[in-house]
N, C-alpha and C. Protein backbone atom coordinates (compact mmCIF):
# COMPACT_ATOMS: atom_id res chain seq x y z
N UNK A 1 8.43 -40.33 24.49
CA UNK A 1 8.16 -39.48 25.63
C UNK A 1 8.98 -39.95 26.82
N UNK A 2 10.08 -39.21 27.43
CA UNK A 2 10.20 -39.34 28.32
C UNK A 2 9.59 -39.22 29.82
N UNK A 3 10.47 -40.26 30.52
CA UNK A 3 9.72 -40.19 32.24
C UNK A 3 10.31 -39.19 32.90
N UNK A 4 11.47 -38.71 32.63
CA UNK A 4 12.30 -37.99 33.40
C UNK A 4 11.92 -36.81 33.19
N UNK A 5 12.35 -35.87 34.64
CA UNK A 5 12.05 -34.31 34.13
C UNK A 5 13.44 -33.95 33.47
N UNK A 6 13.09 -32.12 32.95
CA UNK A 6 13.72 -31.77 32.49
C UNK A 6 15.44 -31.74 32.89
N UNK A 7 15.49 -31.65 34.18
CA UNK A 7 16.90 -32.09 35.52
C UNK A 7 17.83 -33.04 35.28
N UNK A 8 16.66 -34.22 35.02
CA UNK A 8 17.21 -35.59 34.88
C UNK A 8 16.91 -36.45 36.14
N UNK A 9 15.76 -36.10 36.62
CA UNK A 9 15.52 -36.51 37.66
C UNK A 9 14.54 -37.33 37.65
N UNK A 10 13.69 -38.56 38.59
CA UNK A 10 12.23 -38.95 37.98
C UNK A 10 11.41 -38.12 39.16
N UNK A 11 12.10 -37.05 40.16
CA UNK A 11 11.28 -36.46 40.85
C UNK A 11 11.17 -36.63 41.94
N UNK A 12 11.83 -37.97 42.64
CA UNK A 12 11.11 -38.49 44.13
C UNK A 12 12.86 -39.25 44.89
N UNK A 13 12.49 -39.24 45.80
CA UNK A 13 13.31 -39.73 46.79
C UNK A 13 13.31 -41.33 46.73
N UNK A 14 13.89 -42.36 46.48
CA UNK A 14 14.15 -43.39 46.55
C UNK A 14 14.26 -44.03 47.54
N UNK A 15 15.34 -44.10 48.43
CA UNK A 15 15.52 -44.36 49.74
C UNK A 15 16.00 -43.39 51.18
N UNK A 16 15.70 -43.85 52.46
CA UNK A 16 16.73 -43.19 52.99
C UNK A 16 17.24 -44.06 54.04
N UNK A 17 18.39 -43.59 54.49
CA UNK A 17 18.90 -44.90 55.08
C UNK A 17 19.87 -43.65 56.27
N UNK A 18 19.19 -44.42 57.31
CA UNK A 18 19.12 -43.92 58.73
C UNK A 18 20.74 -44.93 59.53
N UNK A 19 21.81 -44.12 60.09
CA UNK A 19 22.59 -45.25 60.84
C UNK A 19 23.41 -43.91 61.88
N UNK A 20 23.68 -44.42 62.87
CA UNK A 20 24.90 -44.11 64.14
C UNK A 20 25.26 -44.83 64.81
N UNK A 21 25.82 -44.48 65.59
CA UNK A 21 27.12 -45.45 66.05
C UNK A 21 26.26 -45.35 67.68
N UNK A 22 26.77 -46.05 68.09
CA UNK A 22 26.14 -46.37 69.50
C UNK A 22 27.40 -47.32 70.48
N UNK A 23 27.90 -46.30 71.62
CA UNK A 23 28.61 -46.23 72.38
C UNK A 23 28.73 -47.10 73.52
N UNK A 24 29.71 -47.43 74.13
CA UNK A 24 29.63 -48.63 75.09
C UNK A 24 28.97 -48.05 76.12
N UNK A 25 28.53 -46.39 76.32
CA UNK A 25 28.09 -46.21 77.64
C UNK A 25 25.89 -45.87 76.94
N UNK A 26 26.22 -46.33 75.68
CA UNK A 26 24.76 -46.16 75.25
C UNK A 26 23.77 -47.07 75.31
N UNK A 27 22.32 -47.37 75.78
CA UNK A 27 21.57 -48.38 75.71
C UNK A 27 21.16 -48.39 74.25
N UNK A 28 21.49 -49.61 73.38
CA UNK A 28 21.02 -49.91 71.88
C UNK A 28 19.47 -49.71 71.89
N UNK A 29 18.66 -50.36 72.78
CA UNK A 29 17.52 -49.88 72.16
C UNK A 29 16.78 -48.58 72.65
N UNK A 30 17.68 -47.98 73.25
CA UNK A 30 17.44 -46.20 73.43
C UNK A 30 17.57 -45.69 72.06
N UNK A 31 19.05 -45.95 71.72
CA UNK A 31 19.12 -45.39 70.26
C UNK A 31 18.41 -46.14 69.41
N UNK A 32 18.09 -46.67 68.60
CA UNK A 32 17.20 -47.47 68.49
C UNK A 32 15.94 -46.82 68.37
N UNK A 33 15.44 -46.07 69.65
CA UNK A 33 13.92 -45.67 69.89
C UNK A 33 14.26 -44.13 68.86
N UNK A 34 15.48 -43.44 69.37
CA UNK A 34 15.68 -42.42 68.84
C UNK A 34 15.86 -41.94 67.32
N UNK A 35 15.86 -43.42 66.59
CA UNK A 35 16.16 -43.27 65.51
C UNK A 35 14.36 -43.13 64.90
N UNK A 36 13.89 -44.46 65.53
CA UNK A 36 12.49 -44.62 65.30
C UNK A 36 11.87 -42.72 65.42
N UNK A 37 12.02 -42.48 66.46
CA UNK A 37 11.52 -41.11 66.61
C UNK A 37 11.55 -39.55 65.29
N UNK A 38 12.35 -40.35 64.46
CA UNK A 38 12.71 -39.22 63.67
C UNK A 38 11.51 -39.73 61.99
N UNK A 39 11.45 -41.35 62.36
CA UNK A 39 10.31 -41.65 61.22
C UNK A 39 8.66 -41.50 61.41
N UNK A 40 7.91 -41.36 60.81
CA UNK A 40 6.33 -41.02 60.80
C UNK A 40 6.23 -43.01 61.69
N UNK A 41 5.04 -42.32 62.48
CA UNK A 41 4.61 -43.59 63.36
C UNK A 41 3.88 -44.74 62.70
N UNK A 42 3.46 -44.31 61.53
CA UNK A 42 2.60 -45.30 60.86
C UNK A 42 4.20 -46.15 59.65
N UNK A 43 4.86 -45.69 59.90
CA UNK A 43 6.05 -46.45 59.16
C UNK A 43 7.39 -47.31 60.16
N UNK A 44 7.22 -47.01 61.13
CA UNK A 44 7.96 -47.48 62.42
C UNK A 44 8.01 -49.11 62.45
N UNK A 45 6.89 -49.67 62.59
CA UNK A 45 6.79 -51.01 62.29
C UNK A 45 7.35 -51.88 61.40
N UNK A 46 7.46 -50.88 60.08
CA UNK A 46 8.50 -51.91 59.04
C UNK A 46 9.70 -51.17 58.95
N UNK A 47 10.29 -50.77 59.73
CA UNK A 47 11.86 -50.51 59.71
C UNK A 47 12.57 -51.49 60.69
N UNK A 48 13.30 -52.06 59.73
CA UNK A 48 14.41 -53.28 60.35
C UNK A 48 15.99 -52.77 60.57
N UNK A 49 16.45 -52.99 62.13
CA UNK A 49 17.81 -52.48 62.42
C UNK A 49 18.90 -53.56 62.15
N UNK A 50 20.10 -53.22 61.59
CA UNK A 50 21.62 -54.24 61.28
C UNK A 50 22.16 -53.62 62.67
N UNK A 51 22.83 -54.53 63.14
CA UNK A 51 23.69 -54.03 63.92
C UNK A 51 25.18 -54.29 63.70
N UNK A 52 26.22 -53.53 63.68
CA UNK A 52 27.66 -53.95 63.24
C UNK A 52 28.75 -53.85 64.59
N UNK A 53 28.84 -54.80 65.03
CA UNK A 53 30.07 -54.52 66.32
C UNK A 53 31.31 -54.43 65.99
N UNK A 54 31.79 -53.54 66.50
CA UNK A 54 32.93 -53.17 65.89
C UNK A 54 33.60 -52.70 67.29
N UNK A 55 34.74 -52.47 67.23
CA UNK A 55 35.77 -51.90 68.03
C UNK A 55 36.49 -50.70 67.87
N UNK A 56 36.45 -49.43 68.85
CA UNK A 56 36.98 -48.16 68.45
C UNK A 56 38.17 -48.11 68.54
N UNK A 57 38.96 -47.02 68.47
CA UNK A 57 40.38 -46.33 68.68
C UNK A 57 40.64 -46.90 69.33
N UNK A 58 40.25 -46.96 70.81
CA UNK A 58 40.95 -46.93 72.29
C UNK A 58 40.32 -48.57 72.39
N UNK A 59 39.62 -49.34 71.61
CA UNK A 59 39.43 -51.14 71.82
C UNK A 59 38.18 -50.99 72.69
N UNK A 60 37.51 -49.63 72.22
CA UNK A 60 36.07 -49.73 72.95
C UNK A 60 34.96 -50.51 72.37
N UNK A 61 34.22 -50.80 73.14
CA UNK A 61 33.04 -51.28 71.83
C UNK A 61 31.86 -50.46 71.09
N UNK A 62 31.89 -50.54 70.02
CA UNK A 62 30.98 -49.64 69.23
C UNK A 62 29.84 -50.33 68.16
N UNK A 63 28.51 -50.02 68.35
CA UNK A 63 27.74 -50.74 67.30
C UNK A 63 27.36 -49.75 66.62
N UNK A 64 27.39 -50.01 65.06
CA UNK A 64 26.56 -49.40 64.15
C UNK A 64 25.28 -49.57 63.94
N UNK A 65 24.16 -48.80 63.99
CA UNK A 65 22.57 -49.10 64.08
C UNK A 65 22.38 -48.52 62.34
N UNK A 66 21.91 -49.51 61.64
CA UNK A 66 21.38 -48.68 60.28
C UNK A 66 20.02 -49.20 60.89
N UNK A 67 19.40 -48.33 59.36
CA UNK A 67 18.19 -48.81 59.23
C UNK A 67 17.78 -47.69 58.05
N UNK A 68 17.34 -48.53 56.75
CA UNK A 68 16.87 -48.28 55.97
C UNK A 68 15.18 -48.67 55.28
N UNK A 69 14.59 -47.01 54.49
CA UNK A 69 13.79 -46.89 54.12
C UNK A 69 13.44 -47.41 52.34
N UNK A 70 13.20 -48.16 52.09
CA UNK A 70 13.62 -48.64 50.32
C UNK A 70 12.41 -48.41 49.49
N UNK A 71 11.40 -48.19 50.42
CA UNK A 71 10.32 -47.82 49.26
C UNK A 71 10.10 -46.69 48.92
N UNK A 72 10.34 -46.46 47.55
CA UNK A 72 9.81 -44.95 47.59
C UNK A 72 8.55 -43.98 48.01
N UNK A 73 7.64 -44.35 48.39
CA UNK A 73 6.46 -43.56 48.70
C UNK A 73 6.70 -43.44 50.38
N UNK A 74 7.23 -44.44 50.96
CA UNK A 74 7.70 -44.42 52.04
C UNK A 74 8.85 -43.41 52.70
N UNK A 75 9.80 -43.73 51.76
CA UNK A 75 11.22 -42.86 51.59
C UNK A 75 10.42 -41.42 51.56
N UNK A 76 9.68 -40.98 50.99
CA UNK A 76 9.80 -39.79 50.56
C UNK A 76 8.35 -39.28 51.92
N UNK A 77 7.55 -40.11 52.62
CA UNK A 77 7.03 -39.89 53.55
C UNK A 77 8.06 -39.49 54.77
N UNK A 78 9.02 -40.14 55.02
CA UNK A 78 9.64 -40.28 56.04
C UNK A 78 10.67 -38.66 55.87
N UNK A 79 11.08 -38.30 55.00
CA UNK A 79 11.75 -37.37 54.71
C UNK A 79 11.48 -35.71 55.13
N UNK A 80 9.89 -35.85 54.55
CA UNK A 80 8.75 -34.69 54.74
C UNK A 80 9.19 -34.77 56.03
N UNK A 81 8.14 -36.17 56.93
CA UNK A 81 8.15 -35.74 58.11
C UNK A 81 9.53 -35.40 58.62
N UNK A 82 10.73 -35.78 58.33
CA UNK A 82 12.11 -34.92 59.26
C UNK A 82 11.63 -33.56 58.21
N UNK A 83 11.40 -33.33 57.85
CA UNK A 83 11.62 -31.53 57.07
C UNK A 83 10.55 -30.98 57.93
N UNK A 84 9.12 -31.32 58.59
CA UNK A 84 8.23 -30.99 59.23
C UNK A 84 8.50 -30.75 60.48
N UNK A 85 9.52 -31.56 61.13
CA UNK A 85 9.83 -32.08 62.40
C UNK A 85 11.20 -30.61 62.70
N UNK A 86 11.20 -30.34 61.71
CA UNK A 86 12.83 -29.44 62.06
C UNK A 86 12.14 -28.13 62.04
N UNK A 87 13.21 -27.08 62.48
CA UNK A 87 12.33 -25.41 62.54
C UNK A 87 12.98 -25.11 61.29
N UNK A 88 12.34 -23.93 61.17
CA UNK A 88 12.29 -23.39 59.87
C UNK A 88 13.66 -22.38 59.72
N UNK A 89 14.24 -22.22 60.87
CA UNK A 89 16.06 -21.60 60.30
C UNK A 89 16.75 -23.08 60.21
N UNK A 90 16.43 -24.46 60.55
CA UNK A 90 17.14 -24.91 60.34
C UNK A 90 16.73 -25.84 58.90
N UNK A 91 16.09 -25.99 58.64
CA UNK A 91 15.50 -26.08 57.21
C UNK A 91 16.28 -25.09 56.00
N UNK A 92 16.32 -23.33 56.35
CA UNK A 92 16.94 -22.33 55.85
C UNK A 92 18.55 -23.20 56.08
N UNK A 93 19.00 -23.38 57.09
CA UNK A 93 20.37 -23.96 56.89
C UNK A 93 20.58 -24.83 56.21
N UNK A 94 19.67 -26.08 56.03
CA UNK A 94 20.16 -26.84 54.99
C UNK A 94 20.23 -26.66 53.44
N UNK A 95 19.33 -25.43 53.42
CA UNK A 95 18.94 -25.16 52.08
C UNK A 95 20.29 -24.36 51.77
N UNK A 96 20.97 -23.11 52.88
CA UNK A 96 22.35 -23.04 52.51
C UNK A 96 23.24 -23.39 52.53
N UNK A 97 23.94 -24.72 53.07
CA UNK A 97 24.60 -25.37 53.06
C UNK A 97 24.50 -27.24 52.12
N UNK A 98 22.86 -26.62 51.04
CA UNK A 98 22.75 -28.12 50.50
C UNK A 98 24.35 -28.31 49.80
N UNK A 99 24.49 -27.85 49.17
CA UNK A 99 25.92 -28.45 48.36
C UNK A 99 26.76 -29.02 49.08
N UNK A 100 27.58 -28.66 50.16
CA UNK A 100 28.42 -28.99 51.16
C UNK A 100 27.66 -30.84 51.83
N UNK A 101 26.21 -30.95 51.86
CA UNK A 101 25.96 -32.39 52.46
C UNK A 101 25.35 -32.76 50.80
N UNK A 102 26.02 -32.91 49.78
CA UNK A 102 26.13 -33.95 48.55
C UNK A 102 26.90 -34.66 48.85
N UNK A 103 27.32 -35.80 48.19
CA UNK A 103 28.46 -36.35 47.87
C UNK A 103 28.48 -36.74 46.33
N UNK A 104 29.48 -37.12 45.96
CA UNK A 104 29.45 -37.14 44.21
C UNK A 104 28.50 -38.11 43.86
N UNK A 105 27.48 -38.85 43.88
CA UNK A 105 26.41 -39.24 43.58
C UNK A 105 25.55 -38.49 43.48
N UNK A 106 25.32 -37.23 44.85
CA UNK A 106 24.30 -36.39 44.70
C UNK A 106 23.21 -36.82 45.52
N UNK A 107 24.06 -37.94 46.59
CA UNK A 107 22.99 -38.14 47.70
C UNK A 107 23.37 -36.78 48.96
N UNK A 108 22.60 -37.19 49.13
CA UNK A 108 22.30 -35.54 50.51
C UNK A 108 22.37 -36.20 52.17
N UNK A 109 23.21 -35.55 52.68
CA UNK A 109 23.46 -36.13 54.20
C UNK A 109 22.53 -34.94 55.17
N UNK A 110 21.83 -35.81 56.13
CA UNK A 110 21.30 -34.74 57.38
C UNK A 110 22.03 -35.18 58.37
N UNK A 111 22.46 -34.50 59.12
CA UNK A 111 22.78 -35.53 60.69
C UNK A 111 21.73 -34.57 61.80
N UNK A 112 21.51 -35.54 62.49
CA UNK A 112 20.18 -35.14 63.19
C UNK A 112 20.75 -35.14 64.95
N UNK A 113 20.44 -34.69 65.39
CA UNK A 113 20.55 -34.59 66.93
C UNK A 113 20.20 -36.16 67.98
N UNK A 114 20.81 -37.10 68.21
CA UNK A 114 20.38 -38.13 68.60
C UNK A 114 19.96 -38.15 69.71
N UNK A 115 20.53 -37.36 70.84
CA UNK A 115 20.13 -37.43 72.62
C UNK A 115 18.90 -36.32 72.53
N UNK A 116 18.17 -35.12 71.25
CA UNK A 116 17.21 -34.97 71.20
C UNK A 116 16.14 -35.40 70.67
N UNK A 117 16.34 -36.42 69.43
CA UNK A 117 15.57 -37.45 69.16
C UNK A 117 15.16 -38.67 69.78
N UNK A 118 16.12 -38.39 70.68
CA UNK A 118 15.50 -39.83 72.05
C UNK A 118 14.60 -39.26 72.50
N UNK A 119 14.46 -37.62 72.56
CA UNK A 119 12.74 -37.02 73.81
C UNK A 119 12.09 -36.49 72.61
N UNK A 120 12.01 -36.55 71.47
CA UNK A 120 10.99 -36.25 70.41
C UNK A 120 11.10 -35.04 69.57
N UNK A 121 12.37 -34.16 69.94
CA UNK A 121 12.78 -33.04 69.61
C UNK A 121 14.04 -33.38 68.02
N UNK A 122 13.36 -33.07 67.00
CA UNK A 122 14.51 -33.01 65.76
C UNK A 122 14.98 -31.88 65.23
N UNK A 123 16.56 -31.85 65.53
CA UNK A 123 17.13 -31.07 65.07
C UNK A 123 18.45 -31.23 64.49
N UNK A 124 19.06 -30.42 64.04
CA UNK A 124 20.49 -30.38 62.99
C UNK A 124 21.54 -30.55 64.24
N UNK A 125 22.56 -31.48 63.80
CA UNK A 125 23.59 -31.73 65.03
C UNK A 125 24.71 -31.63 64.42
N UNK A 126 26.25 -31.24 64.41
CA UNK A 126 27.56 -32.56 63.79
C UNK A 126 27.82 -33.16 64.79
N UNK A 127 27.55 -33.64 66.26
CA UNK A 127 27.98 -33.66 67.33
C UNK A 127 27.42 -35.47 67.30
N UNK A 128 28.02 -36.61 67.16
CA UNK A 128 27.13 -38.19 67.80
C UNK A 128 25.71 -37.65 67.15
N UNK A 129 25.93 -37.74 65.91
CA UNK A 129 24.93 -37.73 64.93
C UNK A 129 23.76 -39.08 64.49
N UNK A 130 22.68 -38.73 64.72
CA UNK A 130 21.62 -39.90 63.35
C UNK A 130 22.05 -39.42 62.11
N UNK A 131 22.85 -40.30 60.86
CA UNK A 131 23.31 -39.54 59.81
C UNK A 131 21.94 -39.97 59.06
N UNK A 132 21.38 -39.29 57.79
CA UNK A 132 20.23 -39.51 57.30
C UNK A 132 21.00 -39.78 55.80
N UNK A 133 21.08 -40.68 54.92
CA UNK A 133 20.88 -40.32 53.83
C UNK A 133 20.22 -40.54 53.04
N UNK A 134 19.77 -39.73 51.76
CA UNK A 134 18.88 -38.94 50.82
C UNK A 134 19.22 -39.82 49.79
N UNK A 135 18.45 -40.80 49.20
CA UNK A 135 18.84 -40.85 47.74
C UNK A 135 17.94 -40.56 46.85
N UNK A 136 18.23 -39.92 45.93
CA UNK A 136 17.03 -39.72 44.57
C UNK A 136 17.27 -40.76 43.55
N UNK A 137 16.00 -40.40 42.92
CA UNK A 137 15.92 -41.31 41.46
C UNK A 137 16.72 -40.56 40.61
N UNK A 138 17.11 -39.67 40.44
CA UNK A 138 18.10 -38.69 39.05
C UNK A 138 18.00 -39.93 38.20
N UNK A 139 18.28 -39.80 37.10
CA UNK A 139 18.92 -40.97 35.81
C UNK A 139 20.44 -40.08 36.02
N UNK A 140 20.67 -38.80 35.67
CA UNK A 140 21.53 -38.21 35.53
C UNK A 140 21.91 -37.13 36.72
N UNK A 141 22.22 -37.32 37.92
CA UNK A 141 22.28 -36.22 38.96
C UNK A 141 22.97 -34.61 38.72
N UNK A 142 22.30 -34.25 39.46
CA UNK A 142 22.53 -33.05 39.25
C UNK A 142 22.43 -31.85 40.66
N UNK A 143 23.11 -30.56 41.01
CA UNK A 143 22.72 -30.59 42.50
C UNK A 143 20.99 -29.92 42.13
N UNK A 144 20.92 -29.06 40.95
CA UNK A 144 19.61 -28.51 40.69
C UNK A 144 18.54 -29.47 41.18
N UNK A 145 18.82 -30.84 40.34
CA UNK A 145 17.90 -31.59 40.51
C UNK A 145 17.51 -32.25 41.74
N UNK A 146 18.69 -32.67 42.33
CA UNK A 146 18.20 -32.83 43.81
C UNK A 146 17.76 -31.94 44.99
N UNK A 147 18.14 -30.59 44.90
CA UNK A 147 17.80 -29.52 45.51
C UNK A 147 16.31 -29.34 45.24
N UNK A 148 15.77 -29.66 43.62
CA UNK A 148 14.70 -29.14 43.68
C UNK A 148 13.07 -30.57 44.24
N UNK A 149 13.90 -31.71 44.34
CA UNK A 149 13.14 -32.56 44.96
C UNK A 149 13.01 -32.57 46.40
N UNK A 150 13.95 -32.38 46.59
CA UNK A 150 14.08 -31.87 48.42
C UNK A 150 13.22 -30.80 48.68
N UNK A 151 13.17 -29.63 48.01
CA UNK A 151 12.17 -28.65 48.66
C UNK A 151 10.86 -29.40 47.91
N UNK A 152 10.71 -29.77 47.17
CA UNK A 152 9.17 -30.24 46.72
C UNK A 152 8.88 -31.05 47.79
N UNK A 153 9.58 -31.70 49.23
CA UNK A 153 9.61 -32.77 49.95
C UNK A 153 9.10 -31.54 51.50
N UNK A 154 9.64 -30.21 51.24
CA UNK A 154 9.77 -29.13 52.41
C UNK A 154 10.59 -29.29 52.89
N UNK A 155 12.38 -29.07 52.10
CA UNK A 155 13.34 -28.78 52.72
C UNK A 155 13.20 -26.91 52.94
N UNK A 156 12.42 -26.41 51.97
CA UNK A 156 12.64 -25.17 51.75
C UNK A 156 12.00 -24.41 53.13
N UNK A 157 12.33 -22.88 52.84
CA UNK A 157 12.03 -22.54 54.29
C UNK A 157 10.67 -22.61 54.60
């Protein structure tokens, strides 16, 4: 008997792993708060930030903020709530444009609005993005299969 569904999927979201870049004219733990803002409050506490300093184009300074979700019951809490947190045409947008945020793994990219996730407002951005990514359990990926864990999560409209 297999564990897997018929997809090739085991059904659930694995991780997600939250990161943007944060600007020399940005306060880190603004962004920081903003990232927090996009996870359920009862999971806030165990999310730990990397920070990566790095240097831009022009020899500016730039930090990378990750922060990743690794448990699955967690992962897949945190996900809902951004699918809860967003309106429902923009939910409809991701659902038409899921293929376009895969990448050949078959993880799924959101980028989220960061200067509106600093005041509690989540929404779809490409603009100085929170990038979100999606990973599933697949054994074997597929976009069916990840499409259809995502709306079981309320990507759907």
């Amino acid at each position: 008997m297999s564990l897997m569904d018929s997809d090739g999927s085991d059904g659930r979201v694995v991780s997600v792993e939250f990161s943007t870049i944060t600007h020399a004219t940005e306060d880190i733990e603004k962004v920081e708060e903003a990232v927090l803002n996009t996870i359920p409050p009862e999971l806030r506490g165990s999310v730990l930030f990397t920070r990566r300093y790095l240097e831009g184009h022009y020899r500016n300074p730039i930090v990378i903020l990750t922060a990743g979700i690794t448990e699955a019951k967690m992962a897949g809490a945190a996900l809902r709530h951004i699918f809860t947190m967003l309106s429902r045409s923009e939910r409809r947008e991701l659902s038409l444009y899921f293929e376009k945020a895969l990448d050949e793994d078959k993880n799924f990219y959101i980028r989220l609005d960061k200067q509106g996730a600093f005041r509690g407002i989540v929404r779809l951005t490409d603009r100085d993005p929170i990038r979100v990514k999606v990973k599933t359990g697949m054994w074997r990926p597929t976009v069916e299969g990840a499409r259809k864990i995502l709306e079981d999560l309320g990507m759907r409209e």
